[in-house]
Protein backbone atom coordinates (compact mmCIF):
# COMPACT_ATOMS: atom_id res chain seq x y z
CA UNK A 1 9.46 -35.40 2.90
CA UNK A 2 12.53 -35.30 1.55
CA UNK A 3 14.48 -31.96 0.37
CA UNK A 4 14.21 -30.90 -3.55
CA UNK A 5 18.11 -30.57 -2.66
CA UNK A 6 20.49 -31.30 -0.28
CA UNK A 7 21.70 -28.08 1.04
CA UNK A 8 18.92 -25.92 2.05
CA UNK A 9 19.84 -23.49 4.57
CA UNK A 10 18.04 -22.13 7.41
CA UNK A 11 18.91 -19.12 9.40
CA UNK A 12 22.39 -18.88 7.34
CA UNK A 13 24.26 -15.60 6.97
CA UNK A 14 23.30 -13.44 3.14
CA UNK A 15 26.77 -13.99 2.13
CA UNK A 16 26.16 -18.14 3.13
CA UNK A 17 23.10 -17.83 1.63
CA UNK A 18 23.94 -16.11 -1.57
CA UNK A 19 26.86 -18.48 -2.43
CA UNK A 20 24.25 -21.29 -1.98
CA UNK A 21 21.79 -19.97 -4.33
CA UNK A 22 24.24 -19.83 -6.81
CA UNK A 23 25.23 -22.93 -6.22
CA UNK A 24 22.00 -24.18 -6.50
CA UNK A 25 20.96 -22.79 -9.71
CA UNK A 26 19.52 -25.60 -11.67
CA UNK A 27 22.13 -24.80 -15.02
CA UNK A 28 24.63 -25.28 -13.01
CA UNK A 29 23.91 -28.50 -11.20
CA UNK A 30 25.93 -31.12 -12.47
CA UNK A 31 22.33 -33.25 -11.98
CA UNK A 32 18.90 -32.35 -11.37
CA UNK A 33 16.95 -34.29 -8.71
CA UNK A 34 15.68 -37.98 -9.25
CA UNK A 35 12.12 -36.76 -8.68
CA UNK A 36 12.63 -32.68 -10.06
CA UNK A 37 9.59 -33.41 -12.62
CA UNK A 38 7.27 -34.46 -9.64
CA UNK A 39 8.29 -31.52 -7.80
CA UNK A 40 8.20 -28.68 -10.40
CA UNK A 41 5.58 -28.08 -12.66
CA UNK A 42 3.15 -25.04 -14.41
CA UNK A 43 -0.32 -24.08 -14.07
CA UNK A 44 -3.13 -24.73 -16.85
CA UNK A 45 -6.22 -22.48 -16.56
CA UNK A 46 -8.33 -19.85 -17.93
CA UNK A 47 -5.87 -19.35 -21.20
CA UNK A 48 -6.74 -16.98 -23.81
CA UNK A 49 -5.76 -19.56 -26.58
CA UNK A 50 -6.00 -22.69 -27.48
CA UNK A 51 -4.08 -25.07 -30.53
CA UNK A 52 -6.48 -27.75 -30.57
CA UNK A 53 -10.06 -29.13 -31.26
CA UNK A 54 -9.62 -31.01 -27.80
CA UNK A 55 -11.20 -30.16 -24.89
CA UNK A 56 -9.39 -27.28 -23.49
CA UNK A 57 -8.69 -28.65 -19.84
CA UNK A 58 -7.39 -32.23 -21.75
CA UNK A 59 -5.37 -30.27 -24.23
CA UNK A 60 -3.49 -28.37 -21.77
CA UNK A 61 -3.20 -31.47 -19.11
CA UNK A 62 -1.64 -33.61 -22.08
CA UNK A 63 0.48 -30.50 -23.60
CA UNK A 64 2.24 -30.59 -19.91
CA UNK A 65 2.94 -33.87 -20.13
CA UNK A 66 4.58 -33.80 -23.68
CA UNK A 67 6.92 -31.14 -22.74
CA UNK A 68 8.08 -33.50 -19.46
CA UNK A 69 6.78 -32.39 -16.00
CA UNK A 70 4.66 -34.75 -14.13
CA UNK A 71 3.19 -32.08 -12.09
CA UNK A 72 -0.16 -30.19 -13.10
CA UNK A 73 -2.35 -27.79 -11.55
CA UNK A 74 -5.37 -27.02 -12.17
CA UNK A 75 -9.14 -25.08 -10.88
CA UNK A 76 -11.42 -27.38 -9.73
CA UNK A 77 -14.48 -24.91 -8.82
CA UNK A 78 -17.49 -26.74 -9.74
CA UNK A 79 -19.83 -23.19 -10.61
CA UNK A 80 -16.58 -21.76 -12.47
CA UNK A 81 -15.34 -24.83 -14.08
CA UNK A 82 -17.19 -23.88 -17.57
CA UNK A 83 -15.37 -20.19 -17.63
CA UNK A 84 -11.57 -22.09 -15.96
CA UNK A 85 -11.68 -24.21 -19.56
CA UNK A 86 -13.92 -22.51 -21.70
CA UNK A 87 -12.70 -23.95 -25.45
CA UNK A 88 -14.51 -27.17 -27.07
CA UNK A 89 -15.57 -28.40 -23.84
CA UNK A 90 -19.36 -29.46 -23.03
CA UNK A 91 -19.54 -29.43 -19.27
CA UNK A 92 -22.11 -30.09 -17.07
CA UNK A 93 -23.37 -28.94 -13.87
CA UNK A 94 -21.72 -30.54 -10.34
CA UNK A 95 -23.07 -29.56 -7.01
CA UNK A 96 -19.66 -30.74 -5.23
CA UNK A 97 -16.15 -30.97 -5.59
CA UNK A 98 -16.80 -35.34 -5.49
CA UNK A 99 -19.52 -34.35 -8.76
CA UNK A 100 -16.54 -32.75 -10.20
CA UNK A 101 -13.89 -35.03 -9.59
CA UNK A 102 -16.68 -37.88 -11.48
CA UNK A 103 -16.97 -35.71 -14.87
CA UNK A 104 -15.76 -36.67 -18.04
CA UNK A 105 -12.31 -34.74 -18.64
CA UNK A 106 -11.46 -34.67 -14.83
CA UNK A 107 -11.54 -38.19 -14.79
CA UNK A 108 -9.20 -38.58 -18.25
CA UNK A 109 -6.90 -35.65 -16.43
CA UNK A 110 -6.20 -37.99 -13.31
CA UNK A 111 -5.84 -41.07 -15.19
CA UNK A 112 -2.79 -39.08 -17.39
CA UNK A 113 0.63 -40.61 -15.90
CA UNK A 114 1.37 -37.51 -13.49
CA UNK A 115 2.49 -37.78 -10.15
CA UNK A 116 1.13 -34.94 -8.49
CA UNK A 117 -2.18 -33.03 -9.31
CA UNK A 118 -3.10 -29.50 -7.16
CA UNK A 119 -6.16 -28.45 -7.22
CA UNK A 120 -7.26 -25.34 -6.41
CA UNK A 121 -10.54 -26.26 -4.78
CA UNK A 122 -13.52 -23.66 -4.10
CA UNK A 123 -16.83 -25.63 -2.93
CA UNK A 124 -20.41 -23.94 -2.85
CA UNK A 125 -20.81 -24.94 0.88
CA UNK A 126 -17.82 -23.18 2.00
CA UNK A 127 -18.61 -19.68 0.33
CA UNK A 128 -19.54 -17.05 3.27
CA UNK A 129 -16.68 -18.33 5.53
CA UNK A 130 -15.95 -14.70 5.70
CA UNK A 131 -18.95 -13.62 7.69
CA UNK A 132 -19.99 -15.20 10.96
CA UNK A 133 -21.00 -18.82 10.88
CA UNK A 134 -23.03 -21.07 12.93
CA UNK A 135 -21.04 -24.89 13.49
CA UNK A 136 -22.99 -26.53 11.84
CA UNK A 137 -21.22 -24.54 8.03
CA UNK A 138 -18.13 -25.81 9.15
CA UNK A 139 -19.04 -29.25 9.56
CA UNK A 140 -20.51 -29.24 6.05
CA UNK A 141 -16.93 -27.87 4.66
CA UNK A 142 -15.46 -30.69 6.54
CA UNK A 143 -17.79 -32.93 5.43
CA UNK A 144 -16.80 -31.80 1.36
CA UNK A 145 -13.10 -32.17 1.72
CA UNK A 146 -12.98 -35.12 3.98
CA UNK A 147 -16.03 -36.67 0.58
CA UNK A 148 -13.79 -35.66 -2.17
CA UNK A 149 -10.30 -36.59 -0.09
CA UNK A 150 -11.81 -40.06 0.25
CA UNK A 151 -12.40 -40.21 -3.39
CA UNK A 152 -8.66 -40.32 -4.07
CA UNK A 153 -8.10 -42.41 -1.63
CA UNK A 154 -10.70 -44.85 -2.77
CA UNK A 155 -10.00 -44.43 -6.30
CA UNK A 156 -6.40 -44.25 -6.46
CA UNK A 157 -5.13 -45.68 -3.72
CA UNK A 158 -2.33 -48.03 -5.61
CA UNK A 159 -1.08 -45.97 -7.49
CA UNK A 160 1.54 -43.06 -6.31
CA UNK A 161 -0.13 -39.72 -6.88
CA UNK A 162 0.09 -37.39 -4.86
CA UNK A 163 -3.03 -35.16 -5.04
CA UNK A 164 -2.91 -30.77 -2.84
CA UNK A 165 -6.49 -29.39 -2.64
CA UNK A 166 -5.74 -25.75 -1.96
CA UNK A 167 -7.37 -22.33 -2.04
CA UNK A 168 -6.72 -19.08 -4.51
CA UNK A 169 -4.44 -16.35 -3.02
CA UNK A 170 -5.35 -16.13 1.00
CA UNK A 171 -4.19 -12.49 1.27
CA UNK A 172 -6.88 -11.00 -1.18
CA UNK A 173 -9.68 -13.47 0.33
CA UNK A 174 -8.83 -11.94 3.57
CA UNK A 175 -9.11 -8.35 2.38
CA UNK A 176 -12.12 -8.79 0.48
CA UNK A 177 -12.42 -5.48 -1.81
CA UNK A 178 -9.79 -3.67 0.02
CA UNK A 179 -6.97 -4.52 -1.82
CA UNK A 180 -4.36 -1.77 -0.58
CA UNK A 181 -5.35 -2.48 3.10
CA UNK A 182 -3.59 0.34 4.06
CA UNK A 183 -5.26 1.19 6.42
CA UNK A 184 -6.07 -2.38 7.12
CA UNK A 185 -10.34 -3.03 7.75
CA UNK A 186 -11.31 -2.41 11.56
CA UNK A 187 -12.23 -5.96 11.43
CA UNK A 188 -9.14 -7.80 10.49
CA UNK A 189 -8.56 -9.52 13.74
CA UNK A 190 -12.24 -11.53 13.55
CA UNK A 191 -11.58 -11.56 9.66
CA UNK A 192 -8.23 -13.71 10.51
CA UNK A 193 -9.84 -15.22 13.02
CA UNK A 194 -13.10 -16.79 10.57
CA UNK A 195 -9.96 -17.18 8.20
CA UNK A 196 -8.45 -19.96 10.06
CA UNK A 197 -11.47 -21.76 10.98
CA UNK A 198 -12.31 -22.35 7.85
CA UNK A 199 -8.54 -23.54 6.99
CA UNK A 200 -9.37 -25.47 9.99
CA UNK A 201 -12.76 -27.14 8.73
CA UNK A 202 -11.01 -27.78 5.07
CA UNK A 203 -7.93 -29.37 6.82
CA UNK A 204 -10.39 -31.11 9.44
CA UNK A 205 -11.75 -32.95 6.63
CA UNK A 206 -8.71 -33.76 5.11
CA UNK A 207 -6.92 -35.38 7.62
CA UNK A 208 -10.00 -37.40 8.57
CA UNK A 209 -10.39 -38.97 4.99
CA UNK A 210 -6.90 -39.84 5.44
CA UNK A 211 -7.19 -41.77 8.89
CA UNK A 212 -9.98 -43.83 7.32
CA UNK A 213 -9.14 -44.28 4.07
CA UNK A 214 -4.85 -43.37 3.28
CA UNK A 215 -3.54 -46.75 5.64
CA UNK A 216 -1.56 -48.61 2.80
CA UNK A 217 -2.25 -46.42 0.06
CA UNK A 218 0.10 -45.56 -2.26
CA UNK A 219 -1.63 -42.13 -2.83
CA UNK A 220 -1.95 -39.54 -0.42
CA UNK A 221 -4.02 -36.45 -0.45
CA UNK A 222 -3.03 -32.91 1.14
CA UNK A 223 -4.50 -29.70 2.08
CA UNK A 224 -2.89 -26.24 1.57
CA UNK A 225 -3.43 -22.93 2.32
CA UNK A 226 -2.08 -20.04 -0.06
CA UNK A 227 -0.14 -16.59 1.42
CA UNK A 228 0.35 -13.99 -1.42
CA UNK A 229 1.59 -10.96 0.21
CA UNK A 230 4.51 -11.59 2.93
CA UNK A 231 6.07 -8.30 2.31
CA UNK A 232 3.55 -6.52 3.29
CA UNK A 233 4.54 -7.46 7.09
CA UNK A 234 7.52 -4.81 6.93
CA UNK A 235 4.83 -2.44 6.13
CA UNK A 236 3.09 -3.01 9.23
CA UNK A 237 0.02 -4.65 7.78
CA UNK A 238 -1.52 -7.83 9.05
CA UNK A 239 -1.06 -10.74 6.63
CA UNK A 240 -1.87 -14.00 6.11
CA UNK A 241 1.28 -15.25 7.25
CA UNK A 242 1.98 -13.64 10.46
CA UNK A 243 -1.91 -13.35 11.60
CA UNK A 244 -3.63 -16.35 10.36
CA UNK A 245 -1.12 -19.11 9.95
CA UNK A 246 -0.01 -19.28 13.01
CA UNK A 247 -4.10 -20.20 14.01
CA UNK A 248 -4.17 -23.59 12.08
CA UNK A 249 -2.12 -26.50 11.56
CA UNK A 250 -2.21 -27.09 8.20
CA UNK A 251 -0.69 -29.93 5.61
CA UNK A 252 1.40 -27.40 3.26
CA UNK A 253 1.42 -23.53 2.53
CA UNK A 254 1.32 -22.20 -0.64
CA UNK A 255 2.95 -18.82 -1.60
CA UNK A 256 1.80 -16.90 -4.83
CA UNK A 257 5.27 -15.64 -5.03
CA UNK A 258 4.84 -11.99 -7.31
CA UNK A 259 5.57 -9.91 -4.23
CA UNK A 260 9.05 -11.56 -3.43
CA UNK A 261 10.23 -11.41 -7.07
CA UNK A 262 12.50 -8.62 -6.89
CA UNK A 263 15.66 -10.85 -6.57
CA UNK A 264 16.60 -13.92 -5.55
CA UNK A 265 17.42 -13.16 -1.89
CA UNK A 266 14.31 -11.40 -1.65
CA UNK A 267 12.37 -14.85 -2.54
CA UNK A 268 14.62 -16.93 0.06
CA UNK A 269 13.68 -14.62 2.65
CA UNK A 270 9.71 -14.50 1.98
CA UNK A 271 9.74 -18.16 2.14
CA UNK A 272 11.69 -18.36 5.25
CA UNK A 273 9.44 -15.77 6.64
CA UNK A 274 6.15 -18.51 5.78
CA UNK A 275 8.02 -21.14 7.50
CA UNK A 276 8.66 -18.82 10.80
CA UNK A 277 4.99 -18.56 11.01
CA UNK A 278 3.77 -21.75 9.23
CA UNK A 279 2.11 -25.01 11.46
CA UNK A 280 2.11 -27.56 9.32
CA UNK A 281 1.89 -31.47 10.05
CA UNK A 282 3.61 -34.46 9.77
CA UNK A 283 2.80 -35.19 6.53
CA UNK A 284 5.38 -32.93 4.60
CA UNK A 285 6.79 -32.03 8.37
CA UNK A 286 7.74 -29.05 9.62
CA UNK A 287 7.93 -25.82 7.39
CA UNK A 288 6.81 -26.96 4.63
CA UNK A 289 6.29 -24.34 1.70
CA UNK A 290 5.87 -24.15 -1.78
CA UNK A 291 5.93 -22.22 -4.96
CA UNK A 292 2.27 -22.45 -5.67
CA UNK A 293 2.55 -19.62 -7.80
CA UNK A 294 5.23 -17.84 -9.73
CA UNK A 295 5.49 -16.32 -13.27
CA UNK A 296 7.27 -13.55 -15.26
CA UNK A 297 4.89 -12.07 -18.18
CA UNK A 298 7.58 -11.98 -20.89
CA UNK A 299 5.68 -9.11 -23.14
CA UNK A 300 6.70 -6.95 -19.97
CA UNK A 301 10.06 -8.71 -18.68
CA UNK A 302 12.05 -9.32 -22.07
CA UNK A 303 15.45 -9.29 -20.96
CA UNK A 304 17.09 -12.15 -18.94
CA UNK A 305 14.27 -14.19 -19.10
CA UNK A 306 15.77 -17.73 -18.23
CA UNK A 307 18.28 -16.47 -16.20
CA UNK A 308 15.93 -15.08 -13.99
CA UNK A 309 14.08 -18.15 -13.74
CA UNK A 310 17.87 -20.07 -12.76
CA UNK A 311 18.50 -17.39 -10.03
CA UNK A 312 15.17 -17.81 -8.98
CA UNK A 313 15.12 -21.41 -8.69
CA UNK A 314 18.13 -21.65 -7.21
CA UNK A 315 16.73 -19.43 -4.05
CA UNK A 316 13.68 -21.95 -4.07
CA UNK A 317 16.06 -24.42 -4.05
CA UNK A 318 18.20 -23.49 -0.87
CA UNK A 319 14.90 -22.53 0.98
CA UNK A 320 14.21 -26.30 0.33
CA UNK A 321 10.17 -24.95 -1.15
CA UNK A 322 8.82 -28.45 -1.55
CA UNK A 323 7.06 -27.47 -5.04
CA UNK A 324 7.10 -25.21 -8.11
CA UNK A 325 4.61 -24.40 -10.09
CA UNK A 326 5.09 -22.02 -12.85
CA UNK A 327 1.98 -19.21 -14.20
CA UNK A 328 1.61 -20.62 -16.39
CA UNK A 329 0.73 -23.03 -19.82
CA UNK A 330 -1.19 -20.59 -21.66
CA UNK A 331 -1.64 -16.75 -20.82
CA UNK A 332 -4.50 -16.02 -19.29
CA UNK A 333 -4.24 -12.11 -18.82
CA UNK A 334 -4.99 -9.88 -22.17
CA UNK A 335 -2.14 -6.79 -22.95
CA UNK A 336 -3.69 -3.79 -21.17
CA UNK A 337 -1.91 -1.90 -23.86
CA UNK A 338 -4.39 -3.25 -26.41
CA UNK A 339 -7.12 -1.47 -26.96
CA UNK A 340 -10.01 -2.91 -27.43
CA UNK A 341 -9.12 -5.98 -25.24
CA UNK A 342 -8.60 -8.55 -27.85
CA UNK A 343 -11.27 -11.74 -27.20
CA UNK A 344 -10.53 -14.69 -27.22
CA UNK A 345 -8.86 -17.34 -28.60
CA UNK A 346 -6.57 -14.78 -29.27
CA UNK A 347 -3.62 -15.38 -32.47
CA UNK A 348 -1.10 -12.47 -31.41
CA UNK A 349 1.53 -12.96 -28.81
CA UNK A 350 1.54 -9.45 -28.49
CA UNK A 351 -2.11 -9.22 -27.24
CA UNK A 352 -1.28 -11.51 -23.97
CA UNK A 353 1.18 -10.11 -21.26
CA UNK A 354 3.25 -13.21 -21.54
CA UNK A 355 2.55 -15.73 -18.59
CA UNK A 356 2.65 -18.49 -20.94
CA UNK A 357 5.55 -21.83 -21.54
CA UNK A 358 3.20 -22.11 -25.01
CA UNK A 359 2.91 -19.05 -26.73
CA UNK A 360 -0.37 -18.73 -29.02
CA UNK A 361 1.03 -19.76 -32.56
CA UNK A 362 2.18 -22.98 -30.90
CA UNK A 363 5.99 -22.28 -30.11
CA UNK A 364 7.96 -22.08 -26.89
CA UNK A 365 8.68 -19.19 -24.73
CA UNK A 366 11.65 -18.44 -22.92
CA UNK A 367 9.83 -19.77 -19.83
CA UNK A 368 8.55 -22.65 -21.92
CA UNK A 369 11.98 -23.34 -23.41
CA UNK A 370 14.19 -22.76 -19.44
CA UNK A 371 11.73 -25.38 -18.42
CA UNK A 372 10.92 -27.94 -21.14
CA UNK A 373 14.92 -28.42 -21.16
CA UNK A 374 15.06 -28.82 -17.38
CA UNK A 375 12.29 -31.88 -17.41
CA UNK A 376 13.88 -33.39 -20.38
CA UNK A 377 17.07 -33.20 -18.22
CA UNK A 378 15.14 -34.56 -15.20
CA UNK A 379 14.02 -37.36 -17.20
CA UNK A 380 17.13 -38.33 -18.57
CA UNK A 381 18.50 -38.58 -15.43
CA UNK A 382 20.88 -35.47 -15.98
């Protein structure tokens, strides 16, 4: 696959490195990528609001689209799915991620014109990977992702869509309810070790829908696995990146990129750190990473709002991350300073932290507005 940009650099000097991000820096690029909308993209899930009698998982798929990215993500849990997109929505119940994929608003959310769809996948046969397991549980989580991988294929095979099943922040499913894991659990090294046969199983299926069904399709279908706490290594703590990944081929890895928001360097570096560890296959090739996550909650973070975003792009940029996907649409998280937690739909910007493009009375917010301008850019061809 392709770079976002010409001009990543691996390995490269800070000062070599710096210059590039800044160089990089999507304001400052005389042109944004042919395919930058396809590539970068937000999150829609669990918001506290809504500004519409539509069902709340259409509304926020088709408010995407309006303001110009052709990349959405979305929870695809089929026990959750009800509490993921709570708002004027009737669903029903789904016993597998293929039930799921079937129902009535997923099926108007993959027919909307966007090019690539993650989903962040949990199935019912797959919960308990983290305890011992006979072989015959991981054949049945093969047997789901290889079922709902061949739906794509089947379904959408002409059409170029490009479809990431991935999982919710590895580093916390590894550490269960220890959370500090300082000092890690006595059991981390079978814990990593159930970790990436799991991966394995997920990916297993995968790859096996797409030797049957992906020859000559247009779409293809991925798996990815999600890292969340890379800095955590220079504390001496075992990780998802440097304990499990380097276990399990996989098709992409994901980073939920809060802990290497300090500055931009500090981003390059995490991601080059996931690539030193990462196996991943020939699909996306070697090293491929993305921005699964990323977000700045603008109640908290007032000042230099878009510029952080440009410096921060510009370091996902020159580490060449393959996708970015912003946190997102709608704010999901309530102000802790508000007291009692406000319920939802909530009316008051000031009663959401401030993860949100679409603030609750409708307008943009700085995230929303650094964006939006960047995909109507993109889609001018500027």
């Amino acid at each position: 696959m392709a770079a976002l940009l010409p001009g990543a650099l691996s390995g490269a000097n800070p000062s070599a490195v710096a210059k590039q991000i800044d160089k990089l820096r999507p304001r400052r690029l005389a042109r944004l990528p042919s395919d930058f909308r396809a590539r970068v993209g937000a999150t829609h899930v669990g918001g506290k609001y809504h500004l519409t009698d539509k069902p709340f998982l259409i509304e926020g798929a088709e408010r995407l689209l309006e303001m110009g990215t052709r990349l959405g993500k979305f929870w695809f849990n089929p026990r959750g799915i009800a509490t993921s997109y709570p708002f004027n929505s009737r669903w029903g119940t789904y016993a597998t991620l293929g039930d799921l994929a079937k129902s009535e608003y997923f099926s108007q959310v993959f027919a909307m014109p966007f090019e690539t769809i993650f989903l962040e996948a949990s199935a019912a046969s797959e919960e308990g990977w983290q305890r011992e397991q006979p072989d015959s549980f991981y054949d049945a989580v093969a047997a789901e992702y290889r079922e709902i991988a061949a739906f794509f294929y089947r379904e959408y095979r002409d059409r170029a869509l490009t479809v990431v099943l991935q999982h919710w922040e590895g580093d916390w499913l590894l550490r269960g309810d220890n959370k500090k894991w300082s000092p890690p659990s006595p059991d981390w090294q079978q814990r990593a070790e159930r970790m990436a046969r799991w991966l394995a199983a997920r990916q297993a299926g995968v790859s096996r829908a797409r030797d049957e069904g992906g020859g000559g399709a247009k779409c293809r279908v991925a798996h990815a696995t999600e890292v969340n706490r890379v800095m955590d290594i220079h504390r001496g703590l075992p990780t998802v990146t440097d304990k499990v990944l380097p276990q399990v081929e996989v098709d992409l890895v994901s980073y939920s990129a809060y802990d290497g928001m300090r500055d931009a360097m500090t981003l390059y570096n995490c991601i080059q750190t996931i690539r030193k560890h990462a196996r991943t296959g020939p699909l996306f090739g070697k090293g491929a990473v993305c921005l699964g996550e990323i977000g700045i909650p603008e109640n908290e973070q007032r000042e230099r709002v878009a510029e952080r975003w440009d410096e921060l792009m510009g370091a996902a940029f020159a580490a060449d991350a393959l996708y970015v996907i912003h946190w997102e649409l709608y704010c999901n998280e309530p102000n802790p300073k508000v007291q009692p937690p406000p319920k939802p739909p909530i009316r008051a910007a000031s009663d959401a932290r401030g993860f949100w493009l679409v603030r609750p009375d409708g307008t943009l917010g700085e995230s929303g507005k650094y964006f939006s301008a960047l995909w109507k850019r993109a889609e001018r061809g500027m």
